[in-house]
N, C-alpha and C. Protein backbone atom coordinates (compact mmCIF):
# COMPACT_ATOMS: atom_id res chain seq x y z
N UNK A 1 30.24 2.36 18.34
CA UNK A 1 30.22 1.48 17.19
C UNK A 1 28.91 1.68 16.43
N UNK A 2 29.07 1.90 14.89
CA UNK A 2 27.70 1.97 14.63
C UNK A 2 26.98 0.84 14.43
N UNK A 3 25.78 0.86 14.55
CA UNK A 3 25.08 -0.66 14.59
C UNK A 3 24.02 -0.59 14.15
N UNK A 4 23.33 0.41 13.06
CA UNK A 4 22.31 0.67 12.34
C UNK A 4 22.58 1.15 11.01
N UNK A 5 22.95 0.84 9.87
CA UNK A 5 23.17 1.24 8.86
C UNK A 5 22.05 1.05 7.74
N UNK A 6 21.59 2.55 6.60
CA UNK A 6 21.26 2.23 5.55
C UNK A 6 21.80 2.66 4.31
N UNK A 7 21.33 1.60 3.33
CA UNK A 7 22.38 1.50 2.22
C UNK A 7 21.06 1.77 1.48
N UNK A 8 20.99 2.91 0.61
CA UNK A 8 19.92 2.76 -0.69
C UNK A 8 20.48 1.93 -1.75
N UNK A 9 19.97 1.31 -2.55
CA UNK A 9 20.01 0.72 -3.56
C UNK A 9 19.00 0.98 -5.29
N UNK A 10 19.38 0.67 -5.89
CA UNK A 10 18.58 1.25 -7.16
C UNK A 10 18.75 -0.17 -8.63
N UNK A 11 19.68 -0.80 -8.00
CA UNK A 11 19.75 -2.05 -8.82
C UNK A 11 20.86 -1.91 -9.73
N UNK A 12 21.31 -0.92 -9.63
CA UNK A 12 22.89 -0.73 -10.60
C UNK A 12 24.14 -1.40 -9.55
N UNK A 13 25.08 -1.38 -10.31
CA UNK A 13 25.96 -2.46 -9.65
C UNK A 13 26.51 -1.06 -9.23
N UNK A 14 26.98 0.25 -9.89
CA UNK A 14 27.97 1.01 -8.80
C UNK A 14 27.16 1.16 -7.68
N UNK A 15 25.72 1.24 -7.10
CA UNK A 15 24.89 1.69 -5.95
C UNK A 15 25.47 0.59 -4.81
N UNK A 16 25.64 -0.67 -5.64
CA UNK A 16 25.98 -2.17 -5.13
C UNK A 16 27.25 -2.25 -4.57
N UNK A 17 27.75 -1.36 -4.84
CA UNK A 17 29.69 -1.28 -4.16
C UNK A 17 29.64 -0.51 -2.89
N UNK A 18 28.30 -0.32 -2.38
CA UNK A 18 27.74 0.31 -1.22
C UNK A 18 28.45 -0.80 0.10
N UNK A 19 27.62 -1.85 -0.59
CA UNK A 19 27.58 -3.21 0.37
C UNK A 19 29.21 -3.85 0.27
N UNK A 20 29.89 -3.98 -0.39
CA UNK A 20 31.29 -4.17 -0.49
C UNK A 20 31.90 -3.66 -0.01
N UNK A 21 31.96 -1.93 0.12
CA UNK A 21 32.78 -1.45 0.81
C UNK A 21 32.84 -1.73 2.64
N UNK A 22 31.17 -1.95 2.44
CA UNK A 22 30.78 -1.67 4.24
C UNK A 22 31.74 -3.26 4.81
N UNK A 23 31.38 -4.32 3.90
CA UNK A 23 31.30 -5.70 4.45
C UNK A 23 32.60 -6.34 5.32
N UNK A 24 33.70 -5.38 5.28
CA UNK A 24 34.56 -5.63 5.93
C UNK A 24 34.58 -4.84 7.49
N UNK A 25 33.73 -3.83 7.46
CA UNK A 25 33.56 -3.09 8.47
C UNK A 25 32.27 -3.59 9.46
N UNK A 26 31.50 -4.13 9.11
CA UNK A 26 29.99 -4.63 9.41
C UNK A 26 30.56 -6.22 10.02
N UNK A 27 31.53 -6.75 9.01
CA UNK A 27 31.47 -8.38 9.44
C UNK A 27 31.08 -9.16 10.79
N UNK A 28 30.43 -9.49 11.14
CA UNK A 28 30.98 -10.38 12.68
C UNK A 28 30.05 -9.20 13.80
N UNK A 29 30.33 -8.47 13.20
CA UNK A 29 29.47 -7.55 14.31
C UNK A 29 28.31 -7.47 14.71
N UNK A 30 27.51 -8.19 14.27
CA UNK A 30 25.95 -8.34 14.44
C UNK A 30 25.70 -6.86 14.29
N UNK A 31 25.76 -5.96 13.49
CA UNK A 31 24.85 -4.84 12.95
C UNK A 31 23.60 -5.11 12.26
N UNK A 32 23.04 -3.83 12.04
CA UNK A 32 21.70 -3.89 11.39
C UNK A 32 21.74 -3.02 10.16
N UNK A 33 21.62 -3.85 8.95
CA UNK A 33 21.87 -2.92 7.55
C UNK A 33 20.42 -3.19 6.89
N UNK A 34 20.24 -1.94 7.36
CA UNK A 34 19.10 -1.45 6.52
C UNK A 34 19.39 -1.38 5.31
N UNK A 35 18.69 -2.03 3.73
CA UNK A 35 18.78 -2.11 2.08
C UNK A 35 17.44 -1.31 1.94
N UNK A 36 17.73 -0.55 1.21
CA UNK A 36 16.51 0.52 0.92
C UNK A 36 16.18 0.32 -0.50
N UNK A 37 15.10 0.34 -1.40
CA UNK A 37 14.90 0.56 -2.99
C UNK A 37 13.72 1.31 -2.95
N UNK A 38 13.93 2.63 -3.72
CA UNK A 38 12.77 3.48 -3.93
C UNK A 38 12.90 3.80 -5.13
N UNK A 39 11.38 3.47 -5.65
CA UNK A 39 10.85 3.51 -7.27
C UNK A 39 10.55 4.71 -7.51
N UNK A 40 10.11 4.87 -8.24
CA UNK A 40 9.20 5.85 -8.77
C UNK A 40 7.78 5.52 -8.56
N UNK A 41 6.95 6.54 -8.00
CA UNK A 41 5.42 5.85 -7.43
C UNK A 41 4.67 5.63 -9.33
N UNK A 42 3.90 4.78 -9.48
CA UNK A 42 3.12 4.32 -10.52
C UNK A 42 1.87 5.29 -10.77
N UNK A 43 1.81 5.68 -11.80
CA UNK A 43 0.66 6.72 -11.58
C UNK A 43 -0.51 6.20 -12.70
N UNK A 44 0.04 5.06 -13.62
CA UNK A 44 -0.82 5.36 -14.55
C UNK A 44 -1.58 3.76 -14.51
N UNK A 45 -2.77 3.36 -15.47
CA UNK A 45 -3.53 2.35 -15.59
C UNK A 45 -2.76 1.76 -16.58
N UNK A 46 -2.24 0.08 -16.25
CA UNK A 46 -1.57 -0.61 -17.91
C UNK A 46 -2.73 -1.51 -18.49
N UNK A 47 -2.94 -1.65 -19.54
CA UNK A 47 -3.66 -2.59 -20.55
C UNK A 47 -3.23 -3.24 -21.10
N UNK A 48 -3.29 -4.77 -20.50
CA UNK A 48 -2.59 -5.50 -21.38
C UNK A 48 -3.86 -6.85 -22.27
N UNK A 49 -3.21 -7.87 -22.76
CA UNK A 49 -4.87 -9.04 -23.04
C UNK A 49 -5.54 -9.47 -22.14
N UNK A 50 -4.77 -9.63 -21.69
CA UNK A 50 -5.36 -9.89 -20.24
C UNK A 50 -6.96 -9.23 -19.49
N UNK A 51 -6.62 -7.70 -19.79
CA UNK A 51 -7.21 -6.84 -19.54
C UNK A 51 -6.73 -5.68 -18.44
N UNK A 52 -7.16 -4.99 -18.34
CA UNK A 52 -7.00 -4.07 -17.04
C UNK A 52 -6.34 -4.26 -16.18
N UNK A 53 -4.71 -3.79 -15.73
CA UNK A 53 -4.11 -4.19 -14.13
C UNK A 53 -4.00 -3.26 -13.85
N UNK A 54 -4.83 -3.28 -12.54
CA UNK A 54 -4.71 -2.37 -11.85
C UNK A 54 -3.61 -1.68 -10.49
N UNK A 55 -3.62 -0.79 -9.90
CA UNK A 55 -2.59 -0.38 -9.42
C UNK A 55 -2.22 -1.21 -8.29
N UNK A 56 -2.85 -1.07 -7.53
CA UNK A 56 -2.66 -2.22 -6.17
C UNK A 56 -1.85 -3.74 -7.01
N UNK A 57 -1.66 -4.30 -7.90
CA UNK A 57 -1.57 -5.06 -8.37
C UNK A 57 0.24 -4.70 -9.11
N UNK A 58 0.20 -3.90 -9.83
CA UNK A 58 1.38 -3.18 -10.44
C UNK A 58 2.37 -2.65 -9.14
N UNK A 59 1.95 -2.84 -8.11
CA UNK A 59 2.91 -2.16 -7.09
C UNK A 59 3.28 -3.26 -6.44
N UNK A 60 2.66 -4.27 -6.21
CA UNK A 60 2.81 -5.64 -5.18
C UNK A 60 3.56 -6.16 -6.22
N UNK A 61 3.18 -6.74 -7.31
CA UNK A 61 4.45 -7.04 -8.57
C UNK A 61 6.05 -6.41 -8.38
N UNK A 62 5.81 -5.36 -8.61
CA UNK A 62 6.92 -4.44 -8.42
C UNK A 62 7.18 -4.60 -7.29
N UNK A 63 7.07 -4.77 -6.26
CA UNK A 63 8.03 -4.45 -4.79
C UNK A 63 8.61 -6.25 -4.35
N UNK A 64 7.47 -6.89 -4.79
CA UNK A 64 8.15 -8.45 -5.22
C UNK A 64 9.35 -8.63 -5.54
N UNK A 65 9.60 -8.28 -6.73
CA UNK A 65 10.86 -8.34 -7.41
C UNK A 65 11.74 -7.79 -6.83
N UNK A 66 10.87 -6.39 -6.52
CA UNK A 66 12.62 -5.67 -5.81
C UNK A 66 13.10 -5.91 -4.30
N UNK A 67 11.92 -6.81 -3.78
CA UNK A 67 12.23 -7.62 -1.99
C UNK A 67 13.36 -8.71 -2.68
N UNK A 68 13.13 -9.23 -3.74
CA UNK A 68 13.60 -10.96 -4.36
C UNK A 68 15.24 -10.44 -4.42
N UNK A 69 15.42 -9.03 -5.48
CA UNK A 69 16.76 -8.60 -5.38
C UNK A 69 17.39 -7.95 -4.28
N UNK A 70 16.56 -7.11 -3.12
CA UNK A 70 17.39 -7.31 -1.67
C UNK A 70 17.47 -8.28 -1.13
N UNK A 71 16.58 -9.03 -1.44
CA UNK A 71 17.55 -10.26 -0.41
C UNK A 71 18.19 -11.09 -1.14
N UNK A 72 18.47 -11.04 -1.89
CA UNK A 72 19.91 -11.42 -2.79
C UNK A 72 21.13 -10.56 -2.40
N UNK A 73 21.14 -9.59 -2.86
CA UNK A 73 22.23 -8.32 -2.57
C UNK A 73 22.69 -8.68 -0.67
N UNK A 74 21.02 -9.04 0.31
CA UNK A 74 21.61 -8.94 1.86
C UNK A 74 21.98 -9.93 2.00
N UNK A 75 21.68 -11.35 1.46
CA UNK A 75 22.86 -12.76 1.70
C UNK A 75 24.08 -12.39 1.70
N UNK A 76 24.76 -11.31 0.81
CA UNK A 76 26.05 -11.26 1.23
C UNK A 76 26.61 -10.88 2.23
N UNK A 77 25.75 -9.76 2.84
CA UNK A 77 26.07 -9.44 4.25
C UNK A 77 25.57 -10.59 5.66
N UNK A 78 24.82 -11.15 5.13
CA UNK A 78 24.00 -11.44 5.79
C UNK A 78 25.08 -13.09 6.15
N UNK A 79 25.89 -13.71 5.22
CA UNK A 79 26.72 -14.44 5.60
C UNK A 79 27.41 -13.91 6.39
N UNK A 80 28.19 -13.16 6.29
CA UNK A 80 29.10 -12.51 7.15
C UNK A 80 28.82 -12.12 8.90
N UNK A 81 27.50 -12.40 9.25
CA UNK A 81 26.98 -12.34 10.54
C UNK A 81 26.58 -10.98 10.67
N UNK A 82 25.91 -9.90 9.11
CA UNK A 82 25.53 -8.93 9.93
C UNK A 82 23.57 -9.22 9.85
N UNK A 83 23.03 -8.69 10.28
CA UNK A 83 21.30 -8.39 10.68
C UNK A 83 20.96 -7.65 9.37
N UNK A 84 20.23 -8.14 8.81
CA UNK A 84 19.82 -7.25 6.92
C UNK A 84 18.23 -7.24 7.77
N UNK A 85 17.84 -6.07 7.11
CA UNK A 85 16.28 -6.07 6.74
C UNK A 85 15.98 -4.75 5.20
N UNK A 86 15.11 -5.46 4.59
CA UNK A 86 14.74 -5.09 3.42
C UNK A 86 13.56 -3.86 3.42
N UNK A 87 13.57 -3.39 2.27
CA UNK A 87 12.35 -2.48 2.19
C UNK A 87 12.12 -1.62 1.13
N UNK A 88 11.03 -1.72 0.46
CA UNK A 88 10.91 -1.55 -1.04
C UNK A 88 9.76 0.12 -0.61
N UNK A 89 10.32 1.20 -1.14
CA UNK A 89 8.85 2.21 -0.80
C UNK A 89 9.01 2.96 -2.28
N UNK A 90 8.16 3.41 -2.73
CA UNK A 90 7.68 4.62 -3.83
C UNK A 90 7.85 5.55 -3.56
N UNK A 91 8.12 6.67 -3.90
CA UNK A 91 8.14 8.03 -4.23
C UNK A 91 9.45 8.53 -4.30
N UNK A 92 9.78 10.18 -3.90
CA UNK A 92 11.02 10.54 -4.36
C UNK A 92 12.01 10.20 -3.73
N UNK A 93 13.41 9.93 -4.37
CA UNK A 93 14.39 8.76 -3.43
C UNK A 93 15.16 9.67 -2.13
N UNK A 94 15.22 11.15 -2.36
CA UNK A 94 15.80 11.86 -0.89
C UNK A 94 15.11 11.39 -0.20
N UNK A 95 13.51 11.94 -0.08
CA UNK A 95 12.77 12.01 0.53
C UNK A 95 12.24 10.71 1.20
N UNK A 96 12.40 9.68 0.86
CA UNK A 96 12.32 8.11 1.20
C UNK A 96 12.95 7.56 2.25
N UNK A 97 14.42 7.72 1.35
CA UNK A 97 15.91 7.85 2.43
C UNK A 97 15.84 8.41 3.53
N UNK A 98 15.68 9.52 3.62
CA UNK A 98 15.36 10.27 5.01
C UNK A 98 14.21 9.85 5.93
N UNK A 99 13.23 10.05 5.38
CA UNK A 99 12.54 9.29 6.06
C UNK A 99 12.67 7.51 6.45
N UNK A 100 13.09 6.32 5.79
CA UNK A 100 13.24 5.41 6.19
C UNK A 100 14.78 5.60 7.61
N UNK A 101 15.72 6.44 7.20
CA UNK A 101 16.96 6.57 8.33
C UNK A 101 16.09 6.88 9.49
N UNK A 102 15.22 7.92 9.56
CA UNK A 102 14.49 8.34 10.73
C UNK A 102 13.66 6.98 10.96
N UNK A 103 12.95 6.65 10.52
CA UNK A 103 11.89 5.78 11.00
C UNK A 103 12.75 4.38 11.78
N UNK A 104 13.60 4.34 11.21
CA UNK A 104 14.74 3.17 11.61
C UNK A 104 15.79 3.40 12.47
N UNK A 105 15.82 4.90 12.85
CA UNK A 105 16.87 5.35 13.67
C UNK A 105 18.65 4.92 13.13
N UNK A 106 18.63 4.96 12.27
CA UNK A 106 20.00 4.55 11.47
C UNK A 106 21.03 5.64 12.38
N UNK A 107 22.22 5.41 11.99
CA UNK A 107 23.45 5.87 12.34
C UNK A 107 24.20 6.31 11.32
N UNK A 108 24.45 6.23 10.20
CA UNK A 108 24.83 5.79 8.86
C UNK A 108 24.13 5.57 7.50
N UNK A 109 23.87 6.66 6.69
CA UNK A 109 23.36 6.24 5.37
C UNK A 109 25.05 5.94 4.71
N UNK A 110 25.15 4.55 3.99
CA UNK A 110 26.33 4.63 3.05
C UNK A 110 25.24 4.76 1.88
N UNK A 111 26.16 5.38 0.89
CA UNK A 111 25.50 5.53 -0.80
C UNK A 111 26.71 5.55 -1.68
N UNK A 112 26.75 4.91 -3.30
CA UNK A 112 27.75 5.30 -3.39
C UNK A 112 27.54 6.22 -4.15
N UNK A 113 28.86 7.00 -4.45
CA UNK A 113 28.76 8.46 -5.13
C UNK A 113 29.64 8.15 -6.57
N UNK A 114 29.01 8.15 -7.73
CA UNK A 114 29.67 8.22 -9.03
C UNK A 114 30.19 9.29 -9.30
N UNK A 115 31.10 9.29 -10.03
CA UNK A 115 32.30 10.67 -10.37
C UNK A 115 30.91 11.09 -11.86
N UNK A 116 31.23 12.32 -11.19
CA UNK A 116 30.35 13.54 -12.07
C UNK A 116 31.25 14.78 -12.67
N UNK A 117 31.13 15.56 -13.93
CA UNK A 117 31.65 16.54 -13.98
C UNK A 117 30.91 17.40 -13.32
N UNK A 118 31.36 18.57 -12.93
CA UNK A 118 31.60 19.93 -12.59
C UNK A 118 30.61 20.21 -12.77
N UNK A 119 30.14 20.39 -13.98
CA UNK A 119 28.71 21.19 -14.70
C UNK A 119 27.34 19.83 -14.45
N UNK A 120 27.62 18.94 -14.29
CA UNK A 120 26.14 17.80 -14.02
C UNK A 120 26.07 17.77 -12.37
N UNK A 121 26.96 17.75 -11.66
CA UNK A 121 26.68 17.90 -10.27
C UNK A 121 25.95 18.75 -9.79
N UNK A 122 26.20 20.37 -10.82
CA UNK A 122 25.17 21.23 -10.72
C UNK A 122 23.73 21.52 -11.15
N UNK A 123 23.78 20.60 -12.62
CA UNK A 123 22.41 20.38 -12.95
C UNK A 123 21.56 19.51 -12.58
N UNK A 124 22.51 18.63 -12.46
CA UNK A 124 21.37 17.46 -12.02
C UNK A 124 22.15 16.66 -10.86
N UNK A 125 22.12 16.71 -9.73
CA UNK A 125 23.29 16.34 -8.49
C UNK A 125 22.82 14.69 -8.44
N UNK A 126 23.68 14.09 -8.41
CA UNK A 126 23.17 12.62 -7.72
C UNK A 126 22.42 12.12 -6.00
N UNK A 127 22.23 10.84 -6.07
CA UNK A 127 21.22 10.63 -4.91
C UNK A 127 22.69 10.91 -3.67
N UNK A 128 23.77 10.68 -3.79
CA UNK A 128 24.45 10.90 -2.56
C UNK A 128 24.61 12.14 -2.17
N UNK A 129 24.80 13.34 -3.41
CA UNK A 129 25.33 14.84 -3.01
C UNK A 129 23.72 15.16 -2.33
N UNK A 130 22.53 14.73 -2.75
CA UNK A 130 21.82 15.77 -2.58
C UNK A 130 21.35 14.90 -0.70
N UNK A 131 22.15 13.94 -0.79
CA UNK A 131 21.96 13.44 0.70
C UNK A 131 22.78 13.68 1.95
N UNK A 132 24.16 14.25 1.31
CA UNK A 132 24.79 14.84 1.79
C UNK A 132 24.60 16.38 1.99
N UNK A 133 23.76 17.19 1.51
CA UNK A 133 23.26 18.11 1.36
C UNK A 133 22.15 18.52 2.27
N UNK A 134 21.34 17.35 2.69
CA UNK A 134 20.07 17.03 3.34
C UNK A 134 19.85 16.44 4.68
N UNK A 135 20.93 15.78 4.29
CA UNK A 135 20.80 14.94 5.65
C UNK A 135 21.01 15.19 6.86
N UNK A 136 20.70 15.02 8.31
CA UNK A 136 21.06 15.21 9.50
C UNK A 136 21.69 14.26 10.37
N UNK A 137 21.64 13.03 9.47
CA UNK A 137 22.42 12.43 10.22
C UNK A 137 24.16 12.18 9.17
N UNK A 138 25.06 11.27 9.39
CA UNK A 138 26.16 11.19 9.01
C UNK A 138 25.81 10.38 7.67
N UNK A 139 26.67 10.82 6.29
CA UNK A 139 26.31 9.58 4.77
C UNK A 139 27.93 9.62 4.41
N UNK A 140 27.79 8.47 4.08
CA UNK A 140 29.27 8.07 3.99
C UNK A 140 29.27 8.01 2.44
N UNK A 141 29.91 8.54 1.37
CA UNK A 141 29.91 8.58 -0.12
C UNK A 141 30.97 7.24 0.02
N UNK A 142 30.71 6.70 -1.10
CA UNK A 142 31.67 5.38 -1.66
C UNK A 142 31.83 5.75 -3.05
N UNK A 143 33.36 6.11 -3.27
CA UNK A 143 33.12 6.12 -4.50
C UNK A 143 33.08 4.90 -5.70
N UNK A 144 33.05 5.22 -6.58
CA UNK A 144 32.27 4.06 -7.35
C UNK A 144 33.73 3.90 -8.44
N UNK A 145 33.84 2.64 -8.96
CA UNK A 145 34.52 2.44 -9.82
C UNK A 145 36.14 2.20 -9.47
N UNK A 146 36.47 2.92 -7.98
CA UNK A 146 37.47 2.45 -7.86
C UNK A 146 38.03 1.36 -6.72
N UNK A 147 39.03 0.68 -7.03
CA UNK A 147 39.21 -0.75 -6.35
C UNK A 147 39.50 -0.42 -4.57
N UNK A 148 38.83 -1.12 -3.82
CA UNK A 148 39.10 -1.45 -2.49
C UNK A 148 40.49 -1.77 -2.45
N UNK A 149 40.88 -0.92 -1.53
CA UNK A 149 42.59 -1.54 -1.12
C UNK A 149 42.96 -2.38 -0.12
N UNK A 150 41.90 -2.93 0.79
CA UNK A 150 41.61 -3.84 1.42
C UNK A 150 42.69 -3.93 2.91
N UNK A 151 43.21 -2.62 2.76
CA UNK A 151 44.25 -2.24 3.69
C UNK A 151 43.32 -1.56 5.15
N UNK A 152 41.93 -0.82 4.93
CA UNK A 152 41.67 -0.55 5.93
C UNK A 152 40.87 -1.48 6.73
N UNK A 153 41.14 -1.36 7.89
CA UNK A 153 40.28 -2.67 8.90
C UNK A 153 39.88 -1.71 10.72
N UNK A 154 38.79 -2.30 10.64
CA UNK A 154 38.19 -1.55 11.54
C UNK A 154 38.31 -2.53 12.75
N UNK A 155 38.90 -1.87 14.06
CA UNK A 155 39.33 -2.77 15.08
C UNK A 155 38.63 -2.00 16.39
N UNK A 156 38.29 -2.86 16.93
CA UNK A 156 37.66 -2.94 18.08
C UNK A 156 37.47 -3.60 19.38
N UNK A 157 37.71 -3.48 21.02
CA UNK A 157 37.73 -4.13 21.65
C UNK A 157 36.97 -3.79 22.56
N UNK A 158 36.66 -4.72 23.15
CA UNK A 158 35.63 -4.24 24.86
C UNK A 158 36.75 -4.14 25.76
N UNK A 159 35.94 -3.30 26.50
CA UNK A 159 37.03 -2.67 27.97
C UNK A 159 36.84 -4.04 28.96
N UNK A 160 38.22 -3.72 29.63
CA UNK A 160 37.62 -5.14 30.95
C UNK A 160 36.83 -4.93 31.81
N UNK A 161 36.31 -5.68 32.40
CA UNK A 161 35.23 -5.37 33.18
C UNK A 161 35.53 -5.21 34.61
């Protein structure tokens, strides 16, 4: 049974159909769903009237907000009886992903995967192909946009003892 899952997130609602798809599979099970959000690292000095904010300051702001919207997004799972933990990191989003699955020992990256033509998959691949591409452990693509049929159900029993 898997019992470590991470879900990247980016704040778009198709990334968000990540957690929908899983929530019937996760329910009741006491799993652990790892919510991932990786920015873009901040490189520059802002000026505002204020005066000068500096970076240490622009990043704690920023990861604020984006802890405030995972744990919004993990109440939903998180009713359902599964284990959420959050985590906001900077830099490039493969490279994040992978490293947070390792550091967390995940079982499962879900991501979802938006329908791309032919010719943009090649130029510019999305965060699921190039994780599916990368990854060593198992990523489950969700595709995006189309409706749950609510027909599959994941069943499970313990052996007798």
């Amino acid at each position: 049974m898997l019992d470590r899952i991470l879900i990247p997130l980016d704040g778009s609602a198709a990334a968000e159909e990540a957690i929908a798809a899983l929530r019937p599979f996760v329910a009741g099970t006491g799993a652990v769903v790892h919510l991932l959000v990786v920015r873009p690292p901040i490189r520059e000095v802002v000026r505002s009237e204020r005066g000068v904010v500096y970076l240490d300051e622009l990043l704690r702001d920023e990861a604020a907000a984006w802890r405030d919207y995972l744990v919004r997004k993990g109440s939903e799972l998180a009713y359902n009886g599964v284990v959420v933990r959050h985590e906001v990191r900077f830099g490039e989003p493969v490279a994040e992903t992978l490293a947070a699955a390792v550091r967390h020992g995940v079982q499962l990256i879900a991501v979802a995967a938006p329908a791309q033509p032919w010719w943009q998959r090649l130029a510019r691949p999305s965060l699921a192909q190039r994780l599916l591409a990368q990854a060593a452990i198992p990523v489950l693509t969700v595709p995006v946009g189309r409706p749950l049929s609510g027909q599959a159900v994941l069943r499970y029993r313990s052996l007798p003892a």
